[in-house]
N, C-alpha and C. Protein backbone atom coordinates (compact mmCIF):
# COMPACT_ATOMS: atom_id res chain seq x y z
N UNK A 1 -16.37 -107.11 8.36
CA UNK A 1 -16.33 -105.80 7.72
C UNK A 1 -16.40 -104.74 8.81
N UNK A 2 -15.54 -103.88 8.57
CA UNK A 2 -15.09 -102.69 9.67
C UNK A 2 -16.21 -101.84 9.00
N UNK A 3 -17.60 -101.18 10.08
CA UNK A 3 -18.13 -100.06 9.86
C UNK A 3 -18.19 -99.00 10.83
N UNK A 4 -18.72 -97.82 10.74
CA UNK A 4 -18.78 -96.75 11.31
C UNK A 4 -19.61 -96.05 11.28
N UNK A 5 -19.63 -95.41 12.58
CA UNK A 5 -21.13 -94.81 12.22
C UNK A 5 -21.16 -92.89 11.52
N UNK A 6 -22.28 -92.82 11.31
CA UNK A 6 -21.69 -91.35 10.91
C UNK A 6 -21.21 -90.01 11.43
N UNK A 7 -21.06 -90.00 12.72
CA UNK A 7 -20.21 -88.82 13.21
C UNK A 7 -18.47 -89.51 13.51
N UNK A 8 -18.66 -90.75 13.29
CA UNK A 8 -17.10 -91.47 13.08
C UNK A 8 -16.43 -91.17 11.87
N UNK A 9 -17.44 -91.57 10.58
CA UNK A 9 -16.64 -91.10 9.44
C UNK A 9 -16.63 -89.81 9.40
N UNK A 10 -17.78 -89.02 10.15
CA UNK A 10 -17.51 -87.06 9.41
C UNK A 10 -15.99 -86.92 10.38
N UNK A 11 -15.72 -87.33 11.33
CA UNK A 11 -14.75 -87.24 12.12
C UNK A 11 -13.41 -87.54 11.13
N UNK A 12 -13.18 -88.70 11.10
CA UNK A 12 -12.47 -89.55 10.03
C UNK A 12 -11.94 -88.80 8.38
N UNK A 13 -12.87 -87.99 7.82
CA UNK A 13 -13.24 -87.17 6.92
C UNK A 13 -13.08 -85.61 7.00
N UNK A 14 -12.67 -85.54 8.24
CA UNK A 14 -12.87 -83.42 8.71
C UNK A 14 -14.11 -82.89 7.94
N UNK A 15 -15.46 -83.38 7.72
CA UNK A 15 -16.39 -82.92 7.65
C UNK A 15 -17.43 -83.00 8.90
N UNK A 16 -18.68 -82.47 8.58
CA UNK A 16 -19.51 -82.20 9.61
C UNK A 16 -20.30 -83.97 9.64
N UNK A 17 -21.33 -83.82 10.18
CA UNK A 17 -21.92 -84.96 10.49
C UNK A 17 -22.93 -84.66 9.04
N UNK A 18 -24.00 -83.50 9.44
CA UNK A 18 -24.63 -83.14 8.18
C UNK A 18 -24.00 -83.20 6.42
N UNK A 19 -22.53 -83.37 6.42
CA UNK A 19 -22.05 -83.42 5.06
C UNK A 19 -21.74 -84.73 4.92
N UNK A 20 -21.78 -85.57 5.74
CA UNK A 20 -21.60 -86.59 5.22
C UNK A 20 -23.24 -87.22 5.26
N UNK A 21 -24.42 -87.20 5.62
CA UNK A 21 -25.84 -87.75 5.50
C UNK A 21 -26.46 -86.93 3.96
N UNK A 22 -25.50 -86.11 3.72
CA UNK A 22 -25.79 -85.07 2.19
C UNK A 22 -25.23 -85.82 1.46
N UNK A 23 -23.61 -86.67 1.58
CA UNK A 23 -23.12 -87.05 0.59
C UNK A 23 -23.74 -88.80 0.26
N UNK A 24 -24.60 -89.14 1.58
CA UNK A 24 -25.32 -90.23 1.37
C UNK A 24 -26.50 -90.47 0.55
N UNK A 25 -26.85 -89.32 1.42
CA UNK A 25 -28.33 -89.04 0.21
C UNK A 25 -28.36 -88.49 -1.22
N UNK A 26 -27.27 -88.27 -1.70
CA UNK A 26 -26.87 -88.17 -2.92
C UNK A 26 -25.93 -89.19 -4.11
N UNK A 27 -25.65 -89.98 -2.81
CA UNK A 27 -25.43 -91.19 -3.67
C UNK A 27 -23.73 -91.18 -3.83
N UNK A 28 -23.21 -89.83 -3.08
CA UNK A 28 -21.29 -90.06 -2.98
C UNK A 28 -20.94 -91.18 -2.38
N UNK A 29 -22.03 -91.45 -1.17
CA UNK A 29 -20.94 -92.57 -0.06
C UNK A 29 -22.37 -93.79 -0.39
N UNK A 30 -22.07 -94.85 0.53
CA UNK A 30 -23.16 -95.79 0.57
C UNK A 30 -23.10 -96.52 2.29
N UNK A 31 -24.24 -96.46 2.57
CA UNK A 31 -24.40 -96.64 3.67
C UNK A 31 -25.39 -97.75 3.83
N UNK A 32 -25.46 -98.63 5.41
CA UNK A 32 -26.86 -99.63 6.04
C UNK A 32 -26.90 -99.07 7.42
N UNK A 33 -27.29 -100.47 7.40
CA UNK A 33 -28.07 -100.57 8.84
C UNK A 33 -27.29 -101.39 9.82
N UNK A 34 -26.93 -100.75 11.22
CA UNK A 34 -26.28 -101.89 11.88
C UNK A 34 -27.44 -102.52 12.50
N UNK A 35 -27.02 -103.53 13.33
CA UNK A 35 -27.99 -104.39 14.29
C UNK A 35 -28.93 -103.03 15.09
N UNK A 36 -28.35 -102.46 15.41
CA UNK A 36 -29.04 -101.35 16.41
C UNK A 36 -30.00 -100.37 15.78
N UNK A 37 -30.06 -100.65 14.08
CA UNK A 37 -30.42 -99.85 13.58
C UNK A 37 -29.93 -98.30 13.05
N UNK A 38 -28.71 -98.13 13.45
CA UNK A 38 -28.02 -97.04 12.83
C UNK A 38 -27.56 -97.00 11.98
N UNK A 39 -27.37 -95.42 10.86
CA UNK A 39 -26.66 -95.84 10.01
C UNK A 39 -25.19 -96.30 10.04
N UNK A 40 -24.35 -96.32 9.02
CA UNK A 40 -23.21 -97.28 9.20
C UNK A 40 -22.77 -96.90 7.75
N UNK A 41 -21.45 -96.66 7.94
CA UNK A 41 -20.56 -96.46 6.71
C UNK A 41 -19.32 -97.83 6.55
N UNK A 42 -18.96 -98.30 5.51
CA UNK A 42 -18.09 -99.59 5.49
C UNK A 42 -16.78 -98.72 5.83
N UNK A 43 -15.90 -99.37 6.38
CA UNK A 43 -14.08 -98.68 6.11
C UNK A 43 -13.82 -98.63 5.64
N UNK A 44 -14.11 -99.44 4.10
CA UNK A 44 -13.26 -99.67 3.13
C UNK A 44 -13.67 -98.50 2.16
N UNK A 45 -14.81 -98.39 1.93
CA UNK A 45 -15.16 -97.11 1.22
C UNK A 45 -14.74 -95.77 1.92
N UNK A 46 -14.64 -95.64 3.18
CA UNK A 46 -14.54 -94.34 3.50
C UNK A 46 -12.61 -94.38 3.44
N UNK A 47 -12.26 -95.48 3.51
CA UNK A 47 -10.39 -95.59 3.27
C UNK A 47 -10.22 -95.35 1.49
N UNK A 48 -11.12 -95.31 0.73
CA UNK A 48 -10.93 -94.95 -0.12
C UNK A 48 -11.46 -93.44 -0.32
N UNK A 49 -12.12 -93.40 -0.06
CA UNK A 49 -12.68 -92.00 -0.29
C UNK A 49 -11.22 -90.61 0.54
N UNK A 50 -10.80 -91.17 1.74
CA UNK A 50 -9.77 -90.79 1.88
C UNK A 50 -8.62 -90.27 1.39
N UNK A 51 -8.46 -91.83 0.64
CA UNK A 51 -7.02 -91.62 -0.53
C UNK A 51 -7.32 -91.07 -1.07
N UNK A 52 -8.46 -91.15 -1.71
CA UNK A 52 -9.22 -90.21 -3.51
C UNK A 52 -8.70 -88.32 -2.73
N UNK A 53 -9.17 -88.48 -1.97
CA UNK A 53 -8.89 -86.89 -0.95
C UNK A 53 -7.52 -86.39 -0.78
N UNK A 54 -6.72 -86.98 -0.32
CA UNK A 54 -5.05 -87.26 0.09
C UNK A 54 -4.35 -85.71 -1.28
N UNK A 55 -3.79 -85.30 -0.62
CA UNK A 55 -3.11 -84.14 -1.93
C UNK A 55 -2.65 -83.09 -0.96
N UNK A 56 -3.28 -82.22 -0.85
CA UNK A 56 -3.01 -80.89 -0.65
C UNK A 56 -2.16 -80.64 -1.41
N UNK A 57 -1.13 -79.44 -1.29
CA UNK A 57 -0.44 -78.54 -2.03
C UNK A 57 0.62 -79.84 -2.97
N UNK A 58 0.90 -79.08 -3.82
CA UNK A 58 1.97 -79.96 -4.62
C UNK A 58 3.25 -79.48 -3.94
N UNK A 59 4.30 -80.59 -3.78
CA UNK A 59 5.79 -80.38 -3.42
C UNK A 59 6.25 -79.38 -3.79
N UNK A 60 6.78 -78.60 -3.45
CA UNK A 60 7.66 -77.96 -4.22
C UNK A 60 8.97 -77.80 -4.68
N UNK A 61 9.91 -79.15 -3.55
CA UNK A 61 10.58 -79.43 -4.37
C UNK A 61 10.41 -80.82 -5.23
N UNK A 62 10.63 -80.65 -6.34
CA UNK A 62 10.57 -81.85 -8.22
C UNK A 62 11.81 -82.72 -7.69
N UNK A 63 12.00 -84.15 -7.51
CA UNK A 63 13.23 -84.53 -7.44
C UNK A 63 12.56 -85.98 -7.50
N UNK A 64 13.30 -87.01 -7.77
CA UNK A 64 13.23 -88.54 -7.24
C UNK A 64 13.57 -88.64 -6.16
N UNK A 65 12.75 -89.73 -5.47
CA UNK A 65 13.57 -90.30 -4.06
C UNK A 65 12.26 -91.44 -3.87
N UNK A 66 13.38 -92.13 -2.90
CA UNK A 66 12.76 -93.53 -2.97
C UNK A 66 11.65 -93.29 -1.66
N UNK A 67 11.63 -92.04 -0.44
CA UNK A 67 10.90 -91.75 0.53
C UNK A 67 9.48 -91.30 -0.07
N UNK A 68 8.86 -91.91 0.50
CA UNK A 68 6.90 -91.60 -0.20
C UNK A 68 6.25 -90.84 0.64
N UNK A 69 6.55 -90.90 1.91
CA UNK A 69 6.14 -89.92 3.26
C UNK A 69 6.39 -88.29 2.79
N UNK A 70 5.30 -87.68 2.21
CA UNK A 70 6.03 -86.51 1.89
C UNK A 70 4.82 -85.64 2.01
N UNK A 71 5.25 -84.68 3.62
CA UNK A 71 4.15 -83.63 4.07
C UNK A 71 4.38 -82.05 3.47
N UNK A 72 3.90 -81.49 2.46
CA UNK A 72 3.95 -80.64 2.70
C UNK A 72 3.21 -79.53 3.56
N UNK A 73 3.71 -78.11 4.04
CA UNK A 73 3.21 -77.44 4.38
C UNK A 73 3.97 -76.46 5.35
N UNK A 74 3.56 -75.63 6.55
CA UNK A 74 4.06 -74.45 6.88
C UNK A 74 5.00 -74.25 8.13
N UNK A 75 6.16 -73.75 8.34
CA UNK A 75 6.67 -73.81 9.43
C UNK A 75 6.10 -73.22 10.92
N UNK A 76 5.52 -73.56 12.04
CA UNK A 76 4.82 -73.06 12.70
C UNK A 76 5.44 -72.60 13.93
N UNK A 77 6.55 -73.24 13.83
CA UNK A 77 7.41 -73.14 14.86
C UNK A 77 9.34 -73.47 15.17
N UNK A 78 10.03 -72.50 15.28
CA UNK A 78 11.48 -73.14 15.59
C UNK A 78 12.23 -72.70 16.87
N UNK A 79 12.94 -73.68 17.59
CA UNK A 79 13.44 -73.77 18.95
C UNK A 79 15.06 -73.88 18.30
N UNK A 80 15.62 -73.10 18.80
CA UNK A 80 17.23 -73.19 18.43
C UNK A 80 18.02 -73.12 19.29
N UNK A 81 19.33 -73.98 20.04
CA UNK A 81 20.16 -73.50 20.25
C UNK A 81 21.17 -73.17 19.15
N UNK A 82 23.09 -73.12 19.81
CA UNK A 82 23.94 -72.92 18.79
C UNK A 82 24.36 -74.25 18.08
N UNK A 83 24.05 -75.16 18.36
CA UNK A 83 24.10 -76.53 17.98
C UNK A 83 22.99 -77.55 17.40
N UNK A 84 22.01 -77.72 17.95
CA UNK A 84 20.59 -78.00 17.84
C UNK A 84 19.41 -77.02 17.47
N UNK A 85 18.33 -77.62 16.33
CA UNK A 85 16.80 -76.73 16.19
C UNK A 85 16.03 -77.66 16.54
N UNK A 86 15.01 -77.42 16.79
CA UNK A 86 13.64 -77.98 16.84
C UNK A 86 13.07 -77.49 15.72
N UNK A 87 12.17 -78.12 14.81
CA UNK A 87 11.37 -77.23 13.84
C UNK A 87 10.04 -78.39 13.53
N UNK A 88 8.88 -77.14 13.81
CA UNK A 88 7.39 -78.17 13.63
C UNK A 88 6.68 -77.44 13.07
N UNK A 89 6.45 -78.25 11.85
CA UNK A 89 5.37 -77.95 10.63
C UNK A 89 4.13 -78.34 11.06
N UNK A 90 3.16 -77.67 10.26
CA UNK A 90 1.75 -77.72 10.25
C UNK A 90 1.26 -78.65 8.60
N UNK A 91 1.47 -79.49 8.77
CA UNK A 91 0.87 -80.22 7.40
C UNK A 91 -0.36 -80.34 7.54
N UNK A 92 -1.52 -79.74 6.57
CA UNK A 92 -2.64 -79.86 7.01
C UNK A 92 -3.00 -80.40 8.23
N UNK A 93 -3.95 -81.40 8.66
CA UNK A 93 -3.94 -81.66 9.94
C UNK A 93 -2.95 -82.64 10.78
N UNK A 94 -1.76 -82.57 9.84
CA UNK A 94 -0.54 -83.33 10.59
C UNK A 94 0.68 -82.27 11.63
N UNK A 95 0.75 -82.49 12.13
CA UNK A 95 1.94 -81.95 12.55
C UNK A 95 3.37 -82.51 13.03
N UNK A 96 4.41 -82.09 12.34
CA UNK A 96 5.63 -82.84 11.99
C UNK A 96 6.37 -81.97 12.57
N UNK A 97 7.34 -82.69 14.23
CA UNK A 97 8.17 -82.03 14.69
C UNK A 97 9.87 -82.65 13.43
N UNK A 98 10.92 -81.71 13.47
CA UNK A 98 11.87 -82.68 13.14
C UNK A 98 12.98 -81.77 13.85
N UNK A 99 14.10 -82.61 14.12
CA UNK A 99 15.06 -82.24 15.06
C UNK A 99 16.65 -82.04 13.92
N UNK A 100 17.16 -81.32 14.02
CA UNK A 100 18.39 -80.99 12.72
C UNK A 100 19.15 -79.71 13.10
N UNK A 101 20.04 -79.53 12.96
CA UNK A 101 21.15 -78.69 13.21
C UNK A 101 20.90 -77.19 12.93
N UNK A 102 21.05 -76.48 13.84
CA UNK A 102 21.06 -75.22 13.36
C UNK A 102 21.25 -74.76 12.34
N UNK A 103 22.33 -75.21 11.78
CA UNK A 103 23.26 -74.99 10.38
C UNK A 103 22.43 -75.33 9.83
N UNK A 104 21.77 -76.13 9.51
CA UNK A 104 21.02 -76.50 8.71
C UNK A 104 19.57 -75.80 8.38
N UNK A 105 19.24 -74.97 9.67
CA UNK A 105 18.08 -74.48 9.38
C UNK A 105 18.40 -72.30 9.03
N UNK A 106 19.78 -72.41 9.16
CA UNK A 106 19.89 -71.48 8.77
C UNK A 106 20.46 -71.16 6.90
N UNK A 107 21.07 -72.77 6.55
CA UNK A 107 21.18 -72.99 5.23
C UNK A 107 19.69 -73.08 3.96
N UNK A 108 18.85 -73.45 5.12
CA UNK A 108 17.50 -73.67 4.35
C UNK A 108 16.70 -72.42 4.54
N UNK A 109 16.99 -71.35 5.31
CA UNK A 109 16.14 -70.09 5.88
C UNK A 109 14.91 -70.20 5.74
N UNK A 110 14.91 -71.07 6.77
CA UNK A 110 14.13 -71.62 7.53
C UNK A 110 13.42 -70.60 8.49
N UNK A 111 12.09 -70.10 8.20
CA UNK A 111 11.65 -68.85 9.81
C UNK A 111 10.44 -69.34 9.74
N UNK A 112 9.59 -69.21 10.77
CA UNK A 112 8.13 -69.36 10.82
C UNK A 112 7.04 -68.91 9.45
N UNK A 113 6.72 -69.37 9.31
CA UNK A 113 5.82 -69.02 7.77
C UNK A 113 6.28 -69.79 6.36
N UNK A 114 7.43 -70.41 6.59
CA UNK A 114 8.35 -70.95 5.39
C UNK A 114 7.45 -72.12 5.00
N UNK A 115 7.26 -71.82 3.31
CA UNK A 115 6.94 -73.32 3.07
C UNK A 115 8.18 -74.38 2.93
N UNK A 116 7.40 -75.35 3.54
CA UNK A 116 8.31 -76.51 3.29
C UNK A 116 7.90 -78.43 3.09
N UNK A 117 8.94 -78.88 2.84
CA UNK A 117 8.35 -80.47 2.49
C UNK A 117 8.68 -81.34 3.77
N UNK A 118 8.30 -81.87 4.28
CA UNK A 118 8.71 -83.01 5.53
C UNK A 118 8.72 -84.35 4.95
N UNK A 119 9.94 -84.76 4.85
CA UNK A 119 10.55 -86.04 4.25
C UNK A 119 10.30 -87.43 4.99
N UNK A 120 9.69 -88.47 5.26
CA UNK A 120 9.86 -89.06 6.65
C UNK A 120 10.35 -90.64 5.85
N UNK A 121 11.47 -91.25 6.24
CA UNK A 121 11.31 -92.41 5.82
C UNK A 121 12.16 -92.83 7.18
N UNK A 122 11.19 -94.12 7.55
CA UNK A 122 11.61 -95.11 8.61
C UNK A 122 12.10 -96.00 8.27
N UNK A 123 12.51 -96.74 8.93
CA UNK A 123 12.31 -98.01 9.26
C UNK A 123 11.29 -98.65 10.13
N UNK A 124 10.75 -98.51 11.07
CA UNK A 124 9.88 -98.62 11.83
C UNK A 124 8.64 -97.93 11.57
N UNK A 125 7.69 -98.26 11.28
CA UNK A 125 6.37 -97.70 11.73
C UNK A 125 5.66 -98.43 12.71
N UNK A 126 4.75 -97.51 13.31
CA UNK A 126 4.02 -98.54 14.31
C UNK A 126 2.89 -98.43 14.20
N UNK A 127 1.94 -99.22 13.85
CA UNK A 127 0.62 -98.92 13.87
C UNK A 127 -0.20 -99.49 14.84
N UNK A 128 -1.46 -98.91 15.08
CA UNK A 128 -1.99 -99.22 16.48
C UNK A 128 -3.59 -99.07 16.22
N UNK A 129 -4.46 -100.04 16.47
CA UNK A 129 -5.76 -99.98 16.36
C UNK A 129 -6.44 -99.61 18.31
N UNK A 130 -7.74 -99.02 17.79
CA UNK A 130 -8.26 -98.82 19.24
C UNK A 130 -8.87 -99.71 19.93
């Protein structure tokens, strides 16, 4: 069983250290004891408590699609030539560069401040433990 200690999960969580020993002592999270005597949060609860969290803003664009990767949030930045953009969103604490045609970011008017959705479907993911 994967645990953590508690400035790992407030980390893990974007809360403080103190909000998460509040949400213990109140009975939100559940916590022990490691060998060393510290407290200790399981992964599995705090990977849920996560998902339960997971949202922010609703899409705004309504459509089907088979892509599930779907960031919304704010344009923070665009690099253009006459051929090529750069454009990188601020998804809550994600940030999503994506690379696409000028044309394209002048069809979507596209400027710094724009809300928008970041679509991501791979093929590849890579995941990586520490």
């Amino acid at each position: 069983m994967t645990t953590f200690r508690v400035s790992e999960a407030a980390a893990l969580l974007g809360v403080s250290d103190d909000t998460v020993r509040r949400w213990i002592d109140n009975g939100a999270l559940t916590s022990s004891s490691d060998a060393a005597g510290r407290t200790v949060l399981e992964g599995r609860e705090l990977a849920a408590r996560l998902e339960a969290a997971a949202g922010g803003p609703d899409d705004p664009v309504r459509r089907g699609s088979s892509a599930r990767n779907r960031f919304v949030g704010l344009v923070t930045g665009i690099v253009s030539d006459q051929v090529m953009s750069q454009v990188q969103m601020q998804c809550g604490p994600h940030r999503v560069v994506s690379l696409m045609s000028t044309e394209a970011v002048r069809e979507l008017e596209l400027e710094v401040g724009s809300l928008a959705t970041a679509v991501v479907k791979a093929t590849t993911v890579i995941v990586e433990t520490p």
